[in-house]
Structures are given as C-alpha cells and as structure tokens.
C-alpha atoms as a PDB file:
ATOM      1  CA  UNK A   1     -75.961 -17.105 -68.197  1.00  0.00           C
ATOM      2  CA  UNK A   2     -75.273 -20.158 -70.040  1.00  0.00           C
ATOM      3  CA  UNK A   3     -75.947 -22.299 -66.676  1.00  0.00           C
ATOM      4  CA  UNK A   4     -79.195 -20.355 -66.238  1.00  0.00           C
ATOM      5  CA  UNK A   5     -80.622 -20.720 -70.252  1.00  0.00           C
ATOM      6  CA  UNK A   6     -79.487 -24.400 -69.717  1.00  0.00           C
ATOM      7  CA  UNK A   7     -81.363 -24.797 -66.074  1.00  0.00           C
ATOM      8  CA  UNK A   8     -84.227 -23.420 -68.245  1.00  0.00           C
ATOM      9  CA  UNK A   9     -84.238 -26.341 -70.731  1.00  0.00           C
ATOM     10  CA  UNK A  10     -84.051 -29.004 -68.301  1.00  0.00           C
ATOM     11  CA  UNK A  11     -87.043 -27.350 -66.745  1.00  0.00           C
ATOM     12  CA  UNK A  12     -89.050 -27.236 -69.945  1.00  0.00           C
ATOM     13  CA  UNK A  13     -88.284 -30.788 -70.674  1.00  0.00           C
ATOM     14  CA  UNK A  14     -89.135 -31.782 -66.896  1.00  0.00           C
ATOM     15  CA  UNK A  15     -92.548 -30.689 -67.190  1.00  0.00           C
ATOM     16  CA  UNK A  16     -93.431 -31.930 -70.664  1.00  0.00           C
ATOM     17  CA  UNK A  17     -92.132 -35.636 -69.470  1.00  0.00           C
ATOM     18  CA  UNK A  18     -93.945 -34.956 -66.339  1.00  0.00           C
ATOM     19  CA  UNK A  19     -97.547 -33.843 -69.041  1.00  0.00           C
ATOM     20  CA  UNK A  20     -96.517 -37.435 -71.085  1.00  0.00           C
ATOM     21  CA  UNK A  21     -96.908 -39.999 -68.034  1.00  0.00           C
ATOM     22  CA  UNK A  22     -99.704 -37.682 -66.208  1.00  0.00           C
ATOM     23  CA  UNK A  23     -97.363 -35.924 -63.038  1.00  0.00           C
ATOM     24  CA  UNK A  24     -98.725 -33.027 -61.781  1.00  0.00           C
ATOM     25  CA  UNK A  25     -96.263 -31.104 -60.116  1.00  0.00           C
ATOM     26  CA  UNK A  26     -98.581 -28.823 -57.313  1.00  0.00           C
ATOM     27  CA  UNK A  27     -97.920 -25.309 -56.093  1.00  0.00           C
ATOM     28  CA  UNK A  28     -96.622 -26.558 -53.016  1.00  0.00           C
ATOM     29  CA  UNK A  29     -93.632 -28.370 -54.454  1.00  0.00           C
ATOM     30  CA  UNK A  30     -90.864 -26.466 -54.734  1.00  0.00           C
ATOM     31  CA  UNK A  31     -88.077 -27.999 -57.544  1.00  0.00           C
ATOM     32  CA  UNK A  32     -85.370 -28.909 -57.659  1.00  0.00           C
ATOM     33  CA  UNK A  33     -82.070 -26.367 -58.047  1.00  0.00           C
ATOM     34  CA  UNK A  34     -78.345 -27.109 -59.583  1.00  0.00           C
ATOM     35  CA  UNK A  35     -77.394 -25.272 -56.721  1.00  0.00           C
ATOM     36  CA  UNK A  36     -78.855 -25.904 -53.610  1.00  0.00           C
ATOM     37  CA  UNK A  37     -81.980 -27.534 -52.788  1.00  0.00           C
ATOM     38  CA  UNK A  38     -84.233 -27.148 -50.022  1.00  0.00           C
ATOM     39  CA  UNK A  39     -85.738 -30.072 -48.704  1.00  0.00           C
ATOM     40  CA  UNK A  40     -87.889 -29.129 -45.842  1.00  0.00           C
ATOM     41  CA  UNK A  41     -89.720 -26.141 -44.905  1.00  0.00           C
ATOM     42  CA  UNK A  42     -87.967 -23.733 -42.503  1.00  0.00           C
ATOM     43  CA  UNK A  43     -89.124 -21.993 -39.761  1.00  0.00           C
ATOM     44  CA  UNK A  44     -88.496 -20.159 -36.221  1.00  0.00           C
ATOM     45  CA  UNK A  45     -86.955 -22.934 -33.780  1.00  0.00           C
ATOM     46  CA  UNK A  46     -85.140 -25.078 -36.348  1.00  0.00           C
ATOM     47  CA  UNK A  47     -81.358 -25.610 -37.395  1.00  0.00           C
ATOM     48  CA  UNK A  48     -78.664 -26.653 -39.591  1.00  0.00           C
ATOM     49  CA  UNK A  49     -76.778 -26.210 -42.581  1.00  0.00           C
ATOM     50  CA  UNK A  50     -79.738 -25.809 -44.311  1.00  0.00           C
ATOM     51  CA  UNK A  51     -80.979 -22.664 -42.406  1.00  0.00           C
ATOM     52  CA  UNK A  52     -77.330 -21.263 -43.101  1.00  0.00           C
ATOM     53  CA  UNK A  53     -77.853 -21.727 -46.546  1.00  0.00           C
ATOM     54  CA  UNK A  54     -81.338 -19.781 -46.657  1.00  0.00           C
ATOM     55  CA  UNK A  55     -79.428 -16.911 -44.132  1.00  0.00           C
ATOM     56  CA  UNK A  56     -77.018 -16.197 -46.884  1.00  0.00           C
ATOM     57  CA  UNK A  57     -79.534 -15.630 -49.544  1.00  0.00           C
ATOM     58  CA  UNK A  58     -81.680 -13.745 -47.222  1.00  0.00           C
ATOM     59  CA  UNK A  59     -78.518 -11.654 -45.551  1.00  0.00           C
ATOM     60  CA  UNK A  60     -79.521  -8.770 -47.799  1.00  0.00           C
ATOM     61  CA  UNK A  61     -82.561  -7.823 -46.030  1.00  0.00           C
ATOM     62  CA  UNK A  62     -81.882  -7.663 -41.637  1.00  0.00           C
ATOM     63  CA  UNK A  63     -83.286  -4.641 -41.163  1.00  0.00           C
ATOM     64  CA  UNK A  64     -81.739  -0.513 -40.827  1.00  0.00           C
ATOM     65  CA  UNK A  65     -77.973  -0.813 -39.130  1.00  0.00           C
ATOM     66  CA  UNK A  66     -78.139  -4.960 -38.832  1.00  0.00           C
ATOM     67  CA  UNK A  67     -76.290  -7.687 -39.411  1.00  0.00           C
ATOM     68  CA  UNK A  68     -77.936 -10.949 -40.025  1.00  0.00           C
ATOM     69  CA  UNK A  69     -75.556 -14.022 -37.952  1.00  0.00           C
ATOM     70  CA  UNK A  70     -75.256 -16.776 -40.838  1.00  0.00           C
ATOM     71  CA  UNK A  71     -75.300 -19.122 -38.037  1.00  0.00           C
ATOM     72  CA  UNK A  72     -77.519 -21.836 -38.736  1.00  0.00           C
ATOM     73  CA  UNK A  73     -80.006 -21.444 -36.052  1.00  0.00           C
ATOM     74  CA  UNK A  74     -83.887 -20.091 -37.603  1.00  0.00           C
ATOM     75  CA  UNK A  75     -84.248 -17.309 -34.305  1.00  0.00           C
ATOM     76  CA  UNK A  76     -86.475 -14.143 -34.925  1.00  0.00           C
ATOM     77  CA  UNK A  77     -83.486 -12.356 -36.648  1.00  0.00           C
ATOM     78  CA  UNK A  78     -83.724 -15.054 -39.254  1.00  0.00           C
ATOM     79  CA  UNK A  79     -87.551 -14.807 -39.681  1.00  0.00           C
ATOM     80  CA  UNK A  80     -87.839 -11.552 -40.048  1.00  0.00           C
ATOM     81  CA  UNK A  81     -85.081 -11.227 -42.846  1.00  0.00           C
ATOM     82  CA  UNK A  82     -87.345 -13.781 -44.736  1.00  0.00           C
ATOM     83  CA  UNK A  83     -90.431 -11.452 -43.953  1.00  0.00           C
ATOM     84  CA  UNK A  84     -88.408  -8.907 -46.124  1.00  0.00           C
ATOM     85  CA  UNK A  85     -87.509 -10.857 -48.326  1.00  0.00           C
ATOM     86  CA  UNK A  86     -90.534 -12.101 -49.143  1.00  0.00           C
ATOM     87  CA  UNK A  87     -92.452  -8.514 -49.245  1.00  0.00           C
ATOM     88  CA  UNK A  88     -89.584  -7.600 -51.636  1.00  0.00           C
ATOM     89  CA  UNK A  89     -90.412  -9.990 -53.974  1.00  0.00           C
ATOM     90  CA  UNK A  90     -94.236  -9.519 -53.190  1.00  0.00           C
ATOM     91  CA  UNK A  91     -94.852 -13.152 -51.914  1.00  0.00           C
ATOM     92  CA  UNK A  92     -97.154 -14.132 -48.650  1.00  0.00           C
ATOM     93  CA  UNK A  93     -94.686 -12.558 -46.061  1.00  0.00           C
ATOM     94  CA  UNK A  94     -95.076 -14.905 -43.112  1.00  0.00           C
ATOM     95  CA  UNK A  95     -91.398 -15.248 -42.170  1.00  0.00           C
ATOM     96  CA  UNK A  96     -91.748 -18.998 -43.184  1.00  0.00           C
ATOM     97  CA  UNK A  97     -89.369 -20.297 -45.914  1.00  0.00           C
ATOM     98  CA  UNK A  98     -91.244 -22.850 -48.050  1.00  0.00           C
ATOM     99  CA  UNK A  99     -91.693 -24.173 -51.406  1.00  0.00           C
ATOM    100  CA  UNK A 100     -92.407 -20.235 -52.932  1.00  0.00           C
ATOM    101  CA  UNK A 101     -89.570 -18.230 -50.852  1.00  0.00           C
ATOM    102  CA  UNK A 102     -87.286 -21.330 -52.322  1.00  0.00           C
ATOM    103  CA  UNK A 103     -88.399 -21.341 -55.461  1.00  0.00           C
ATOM    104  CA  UNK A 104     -87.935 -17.649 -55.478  1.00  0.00           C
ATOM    105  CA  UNK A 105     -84.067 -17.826 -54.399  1.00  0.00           C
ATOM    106  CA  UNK A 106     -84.193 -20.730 -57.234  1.00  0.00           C
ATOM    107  CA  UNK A 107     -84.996 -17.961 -60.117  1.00  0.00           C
ATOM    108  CA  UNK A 108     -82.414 -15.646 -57.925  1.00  0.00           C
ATOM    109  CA  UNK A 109     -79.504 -17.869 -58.360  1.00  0.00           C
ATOM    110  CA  UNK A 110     -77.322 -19.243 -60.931  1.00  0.00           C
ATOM    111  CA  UNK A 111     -75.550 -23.157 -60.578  1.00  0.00           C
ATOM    112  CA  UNK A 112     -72.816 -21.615 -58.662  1.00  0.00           C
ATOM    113  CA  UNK A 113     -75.157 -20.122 -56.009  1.00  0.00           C
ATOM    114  CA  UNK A 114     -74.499 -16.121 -57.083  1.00  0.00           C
ATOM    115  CA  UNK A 115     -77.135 -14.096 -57.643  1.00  0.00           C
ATOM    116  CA  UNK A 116     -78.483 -13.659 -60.660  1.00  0.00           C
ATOM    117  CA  UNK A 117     -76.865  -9.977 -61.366  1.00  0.00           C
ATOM    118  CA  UNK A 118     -73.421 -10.855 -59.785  1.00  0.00           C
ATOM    119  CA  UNK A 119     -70.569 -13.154 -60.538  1.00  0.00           C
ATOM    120  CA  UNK A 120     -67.142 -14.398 -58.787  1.00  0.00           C
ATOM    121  CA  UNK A 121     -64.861 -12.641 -61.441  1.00  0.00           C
ATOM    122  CA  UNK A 122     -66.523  -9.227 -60.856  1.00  0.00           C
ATOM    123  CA  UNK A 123     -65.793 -10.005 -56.901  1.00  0.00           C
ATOM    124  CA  UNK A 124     -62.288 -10.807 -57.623  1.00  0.00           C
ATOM    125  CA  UNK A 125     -59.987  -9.174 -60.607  1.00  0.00           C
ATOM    126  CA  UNK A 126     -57.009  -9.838 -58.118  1.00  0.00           C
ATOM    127  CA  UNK A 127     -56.276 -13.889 -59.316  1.00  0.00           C
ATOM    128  CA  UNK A 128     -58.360 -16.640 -59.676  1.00  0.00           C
ATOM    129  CA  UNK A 129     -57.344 -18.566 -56.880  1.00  0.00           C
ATOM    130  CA  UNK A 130     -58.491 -16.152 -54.163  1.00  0.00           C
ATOM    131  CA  UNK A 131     -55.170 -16.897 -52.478  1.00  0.00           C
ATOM    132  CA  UNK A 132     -52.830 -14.569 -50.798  1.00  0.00           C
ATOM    133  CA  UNK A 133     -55.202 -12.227 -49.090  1.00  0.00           C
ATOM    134  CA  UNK A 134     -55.842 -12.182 -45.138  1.00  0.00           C
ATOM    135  CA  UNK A 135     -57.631 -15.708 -44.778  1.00  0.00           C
ATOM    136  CA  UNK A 136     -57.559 -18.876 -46.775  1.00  0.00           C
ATOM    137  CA  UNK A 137     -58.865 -18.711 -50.384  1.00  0.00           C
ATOM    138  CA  UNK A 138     -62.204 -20.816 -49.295  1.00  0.00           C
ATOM    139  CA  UNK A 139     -62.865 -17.874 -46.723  1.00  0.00           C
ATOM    140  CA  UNK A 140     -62.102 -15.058 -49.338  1.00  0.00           C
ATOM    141  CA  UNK A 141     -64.582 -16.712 -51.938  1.00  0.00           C
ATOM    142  CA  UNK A 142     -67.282 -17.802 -49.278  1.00  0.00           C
ATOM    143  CA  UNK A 143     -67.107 -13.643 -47.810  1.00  0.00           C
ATOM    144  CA  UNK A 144     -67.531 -12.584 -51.326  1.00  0.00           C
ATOM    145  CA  UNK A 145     -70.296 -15.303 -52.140  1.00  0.00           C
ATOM    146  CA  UNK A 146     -72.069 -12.972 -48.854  1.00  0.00           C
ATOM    147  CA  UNK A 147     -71.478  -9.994 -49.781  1.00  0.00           C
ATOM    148  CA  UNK A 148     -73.323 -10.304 -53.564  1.00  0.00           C
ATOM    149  CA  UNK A 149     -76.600 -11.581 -51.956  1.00  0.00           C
ATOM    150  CA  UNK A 150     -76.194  -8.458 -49.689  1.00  0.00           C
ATOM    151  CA  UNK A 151     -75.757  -6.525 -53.225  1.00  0.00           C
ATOM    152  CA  UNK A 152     -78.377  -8.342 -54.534  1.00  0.00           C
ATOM    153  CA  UNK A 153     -80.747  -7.176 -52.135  1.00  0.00           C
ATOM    154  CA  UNK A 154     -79.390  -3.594 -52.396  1.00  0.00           C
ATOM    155  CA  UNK A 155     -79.558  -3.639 -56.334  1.00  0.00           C
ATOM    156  CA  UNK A 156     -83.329  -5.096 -56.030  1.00  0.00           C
ATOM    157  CA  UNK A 157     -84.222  -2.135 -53.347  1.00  0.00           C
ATOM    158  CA  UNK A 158     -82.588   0.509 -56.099  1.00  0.00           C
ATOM    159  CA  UNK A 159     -85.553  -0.476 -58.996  1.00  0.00           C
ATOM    160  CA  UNK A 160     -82.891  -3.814 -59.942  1.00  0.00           C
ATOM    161  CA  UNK A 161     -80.975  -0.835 -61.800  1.00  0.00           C
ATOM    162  CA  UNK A 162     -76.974  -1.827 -62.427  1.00  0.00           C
ATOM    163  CA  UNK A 163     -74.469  -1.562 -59.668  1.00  0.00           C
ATOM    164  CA  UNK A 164     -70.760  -1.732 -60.802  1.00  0.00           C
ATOM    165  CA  UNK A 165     -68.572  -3.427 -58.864  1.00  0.00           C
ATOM    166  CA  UNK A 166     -64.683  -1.630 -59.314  1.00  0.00           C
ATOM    167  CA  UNK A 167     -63.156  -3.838 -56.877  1.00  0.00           C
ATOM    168  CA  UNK A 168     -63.445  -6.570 -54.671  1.00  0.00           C
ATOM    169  CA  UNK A 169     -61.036  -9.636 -53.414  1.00  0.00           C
ATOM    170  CA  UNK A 170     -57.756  -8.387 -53.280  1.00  0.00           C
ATOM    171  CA  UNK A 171     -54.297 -10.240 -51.744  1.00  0.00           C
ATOM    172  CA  UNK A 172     -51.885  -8.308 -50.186  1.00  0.00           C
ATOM    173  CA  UNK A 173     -50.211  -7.717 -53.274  1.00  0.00           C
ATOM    174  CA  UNK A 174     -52.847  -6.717 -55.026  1.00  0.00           C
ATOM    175  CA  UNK A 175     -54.045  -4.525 -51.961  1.00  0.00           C
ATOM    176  CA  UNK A 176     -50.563  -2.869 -51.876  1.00  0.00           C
ATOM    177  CA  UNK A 177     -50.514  -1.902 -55.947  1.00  0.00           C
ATOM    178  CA  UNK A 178     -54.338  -0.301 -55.163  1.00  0.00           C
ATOM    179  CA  UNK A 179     -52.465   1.569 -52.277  1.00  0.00           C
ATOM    180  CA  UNK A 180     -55.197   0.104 -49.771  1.00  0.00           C
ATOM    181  CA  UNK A 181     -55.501   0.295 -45.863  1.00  0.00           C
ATOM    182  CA  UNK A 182     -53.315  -2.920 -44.466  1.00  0.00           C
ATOM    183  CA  UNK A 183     -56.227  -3.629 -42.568  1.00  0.00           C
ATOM    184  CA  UNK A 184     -58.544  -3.506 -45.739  1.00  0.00           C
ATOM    185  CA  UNK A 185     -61.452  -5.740 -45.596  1.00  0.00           C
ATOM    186  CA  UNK A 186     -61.064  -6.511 -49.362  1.00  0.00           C
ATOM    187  CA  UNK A 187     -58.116  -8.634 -47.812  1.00  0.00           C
ATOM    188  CA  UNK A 188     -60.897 -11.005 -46.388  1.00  0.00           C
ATOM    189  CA  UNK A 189     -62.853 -11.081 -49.416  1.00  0.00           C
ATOM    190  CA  UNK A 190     -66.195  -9.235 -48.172  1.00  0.00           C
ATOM    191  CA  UNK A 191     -65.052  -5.579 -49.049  1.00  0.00           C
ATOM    192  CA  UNK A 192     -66.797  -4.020 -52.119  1.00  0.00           C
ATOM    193  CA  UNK A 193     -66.253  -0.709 -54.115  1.00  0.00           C
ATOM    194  CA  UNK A 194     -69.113   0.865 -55.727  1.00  0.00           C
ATOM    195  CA  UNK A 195     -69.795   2.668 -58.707  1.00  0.00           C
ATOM    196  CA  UNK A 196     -72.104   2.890 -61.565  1.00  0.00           C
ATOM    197  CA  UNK A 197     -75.704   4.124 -62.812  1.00  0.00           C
ATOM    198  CA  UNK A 198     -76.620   5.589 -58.938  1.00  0.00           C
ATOM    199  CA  UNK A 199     -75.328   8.669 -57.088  1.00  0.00           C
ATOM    200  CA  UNK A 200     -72.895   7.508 -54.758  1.00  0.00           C
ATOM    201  CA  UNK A 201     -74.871   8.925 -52.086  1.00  0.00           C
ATOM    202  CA  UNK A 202     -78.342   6.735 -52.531  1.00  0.00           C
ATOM    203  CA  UNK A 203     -75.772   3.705 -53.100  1.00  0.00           C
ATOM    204  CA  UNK A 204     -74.524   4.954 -49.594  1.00  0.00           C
ATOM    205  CA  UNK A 205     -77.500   5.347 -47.627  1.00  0.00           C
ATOM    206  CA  UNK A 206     -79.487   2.573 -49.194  1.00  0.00           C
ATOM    207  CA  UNK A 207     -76.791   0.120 -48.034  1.00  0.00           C
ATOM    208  CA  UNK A 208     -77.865   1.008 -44.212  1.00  0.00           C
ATOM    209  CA  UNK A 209     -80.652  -1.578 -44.416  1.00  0.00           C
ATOM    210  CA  UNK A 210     -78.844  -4.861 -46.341  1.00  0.00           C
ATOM    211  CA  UNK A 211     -76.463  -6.159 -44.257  1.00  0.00           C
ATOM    212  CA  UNK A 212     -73.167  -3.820 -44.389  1.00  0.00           C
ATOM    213  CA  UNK A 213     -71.177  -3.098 -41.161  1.00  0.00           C
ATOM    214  CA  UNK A 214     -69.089  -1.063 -42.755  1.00  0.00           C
ATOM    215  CA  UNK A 215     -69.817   1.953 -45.688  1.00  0.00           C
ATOM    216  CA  UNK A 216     -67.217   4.456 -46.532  1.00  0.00           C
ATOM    217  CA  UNK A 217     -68.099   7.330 -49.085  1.00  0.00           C
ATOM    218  CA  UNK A 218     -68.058  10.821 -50.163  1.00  0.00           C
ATOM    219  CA  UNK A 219     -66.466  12.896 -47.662  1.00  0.00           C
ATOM    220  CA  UNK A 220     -64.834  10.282 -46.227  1.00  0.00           C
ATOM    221  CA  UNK A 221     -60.774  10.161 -46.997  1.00  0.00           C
ATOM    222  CA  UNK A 222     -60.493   8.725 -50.746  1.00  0.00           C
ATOM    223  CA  UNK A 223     -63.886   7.684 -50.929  1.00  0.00           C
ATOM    224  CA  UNK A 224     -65.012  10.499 -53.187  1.00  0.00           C
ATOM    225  CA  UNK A 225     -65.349   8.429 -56.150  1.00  0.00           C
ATOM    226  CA  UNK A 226     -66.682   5.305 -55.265  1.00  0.00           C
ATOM    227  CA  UNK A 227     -68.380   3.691 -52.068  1.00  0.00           C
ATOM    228  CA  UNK A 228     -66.570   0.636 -49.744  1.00  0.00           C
ATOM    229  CA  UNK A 229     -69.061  -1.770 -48.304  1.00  0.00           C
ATOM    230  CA  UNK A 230     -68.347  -4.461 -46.889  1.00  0.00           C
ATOM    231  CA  UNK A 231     -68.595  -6.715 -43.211  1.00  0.00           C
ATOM    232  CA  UNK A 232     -66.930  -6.238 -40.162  1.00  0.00           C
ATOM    233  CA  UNK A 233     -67.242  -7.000 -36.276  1.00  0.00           C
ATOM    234  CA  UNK A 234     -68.351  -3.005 -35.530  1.00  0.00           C
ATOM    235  CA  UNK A 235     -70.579  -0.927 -37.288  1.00  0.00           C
ATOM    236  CA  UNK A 236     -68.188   2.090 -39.076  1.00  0.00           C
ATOM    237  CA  UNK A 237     -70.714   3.959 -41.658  1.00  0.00           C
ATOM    238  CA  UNK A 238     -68.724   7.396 -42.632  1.00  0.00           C
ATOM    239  CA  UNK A 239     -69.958   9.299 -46.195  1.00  0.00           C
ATOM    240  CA  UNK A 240     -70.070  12.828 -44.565  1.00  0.00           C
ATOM    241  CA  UNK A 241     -71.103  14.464 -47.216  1.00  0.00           C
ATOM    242  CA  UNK A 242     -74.214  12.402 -47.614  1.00  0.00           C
ATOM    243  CA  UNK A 243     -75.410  13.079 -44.030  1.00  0.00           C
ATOM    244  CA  UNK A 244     -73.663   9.502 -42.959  1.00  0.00           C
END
C-alpha cells in the first residue's frame, strides 16, 4: 500500500509540474506505471512480450471453462478477454487495449505487478524464496503472480467483496506437513485454497469463468472446508455438492 500512496504522490506532483510549464496531458495518453508500461496500443494480429504482459492481467476473464494461452501472440482468444475486461470495468469494450484498458490495469496494480487486493506473502506462507517446490523458484512466483490476476478477476465478479487466501506456494516440505497430494499443484506455485466472506459454493462456481483448470470443493475428498483452484493442462472441476 505504501508503493501505491507513494505512486499517488508522484502522480499529483506530475501533473502540477506539468499545470506550471503549460503540458497538457490528453485522454489518449496513457502514463506511465512503476510496474509495467505499455507503449503501444495492442490489438488482434500483433505480438510480443508486451501482449504477454497485457494476457496476464487480462487471464481472469477467457470466458465459461477457458483458459487464456499467456503466449504472446494478440489472436481472438486474447481480444475477447480484453472485451471482458473492459465491460467489467465499464470502459468502451472494443477488444482493443489502449491508453484507458492500460491505464485501468495501472490503478489495478501495485509496483510489483499484483493486483491491487493480492500480495506475494498471502500466495506463499511456505518460505520466502519460493524454492523447493516442483519447478524453480522464478516459475513458482511467476504461476502465483497468474493465478492473483485470475483472483482478481474472480474477487471483482463477486461485488470486489474479500477472498481469503489459506494457502498457496508450498515446497515439498511444506506440501508434506499440510498432508497434500504429491502431485499438488501448490507444488508449482499456481494452486490456491479458498476461504472467506463467500459460500464456498459461489466461490466454486464463479471460478468457472476466470481462468481455473482445475476447482476442487465441497463434496469433493477434503475439500469441505475450503476450495483448490488453480491451473493445469486438463480441465478437473469436482465440488459435488455444489452441482460441479
């Protein structure tokens, strides 16, 4: 938060210097981020790391059952997860990222590129070093950098009401003391455990449309008390007793 109130400052003085010598900064500029910063509008037919950048934010909002391939390329997949985006923030829903989709993920993002309402430590109680789990640390903390946009978008969808994160990262150690699966994905860093303010059951079914392969939950073996979300190569959805 302190990154954010700071960001803020910088702003305000950015904009009275910019009054003092006569700038006018117009609506179609969008500014700069401690972040990331977009430098070019995106659209259907381009690539690069740039477009892999905006997938991330926007992996939160593919559509019922999909995942959206962080992959670089701006195909029809891409635009219309920016569509959504855009209508869920209640901007000009074109499917073309420009200066007010960016400067929307700008006010969505703190200087470490989480979201707003989610933070690395809640992703990982396990160590700091994200080390020790089923792929290099960089992997673990660039999975769980993934899956908070995709909460993001899920907490947004829910009237931006609290979801409570009780577990995340884990190593193998730290998988073993929980007593997890040896083939948990909180071993790659992208698997999630929900609890909180919602039933488990909307958490459950809401998740169907941002992004998770995978949702475990009530009815499901030891998922009574929380949800699992997370990514995987094959869809497994299983909350029985919420009709999933």
């Amino acid at each position: 938060m302190f990154a954010r109130a700071l960001r803020l400052a910088l702003s305000i003085v950015m904009i009275a210097s910019f009054a003092v010598v006569g700038t006018v900064v117009t609506a179609g500029t969008a500014q700069a981020d401690g972040c990331y910063s977009w430098g070019r509008t995106l659209k259907q037919g381009m690539s690069g790391s740039d477009v892999r950048q905006l997938q991330i934010r926007v992996s939160g909002y593919p559509g019922y059952g999909n995942v959206l391939a962080l992959d670089g390329v701006y195909g029809p997949a891409t635009a219309a997860a920016v569509t959504r985006f855009q209508r869920a923030y209640g901007l000009s829903a074109d499917g073309v990222a420009g200066p007010q989709t960016f400067n929307k993920i700008y006010a969505l993002q703190d200087n470490d590129c989480t979201p707003i309402h989610f933070t690395y430590p809640e992703l990982n109680r396990c160590n700091s070093t994200w080390s020790g789990g089923a792929v290099s640390a960089s992997t673990a903390r660039a999975n769980a950098l993934v899956s908070m946009w995709k909460l993001e978008a899920l907490r947004h969808a829910l009237g931006d009401r609290p979801i409570n994160i009780s577990s995340g990262f884990r190593s193998y150690a730290c998988n073993n003391a929980a007593g997890g699966a040896s083939t948990s994905r909180h071993l790659y860093g992208d698997g999630v455990d929900l609890v909180g303010s919602h039933s488990f059951c909307t958490l459950a079914k809401r998740a169907r449309y941002h992004g998770f392969a995978s949702i475990l939950g009530p009815g499901y073996p030891d998922h009574n008390d929380h949800v699992h979300v997370s990514t995987r190569s094959s869809r497994h959805w299983n909350a029985p007793n919420c009709g999933i």
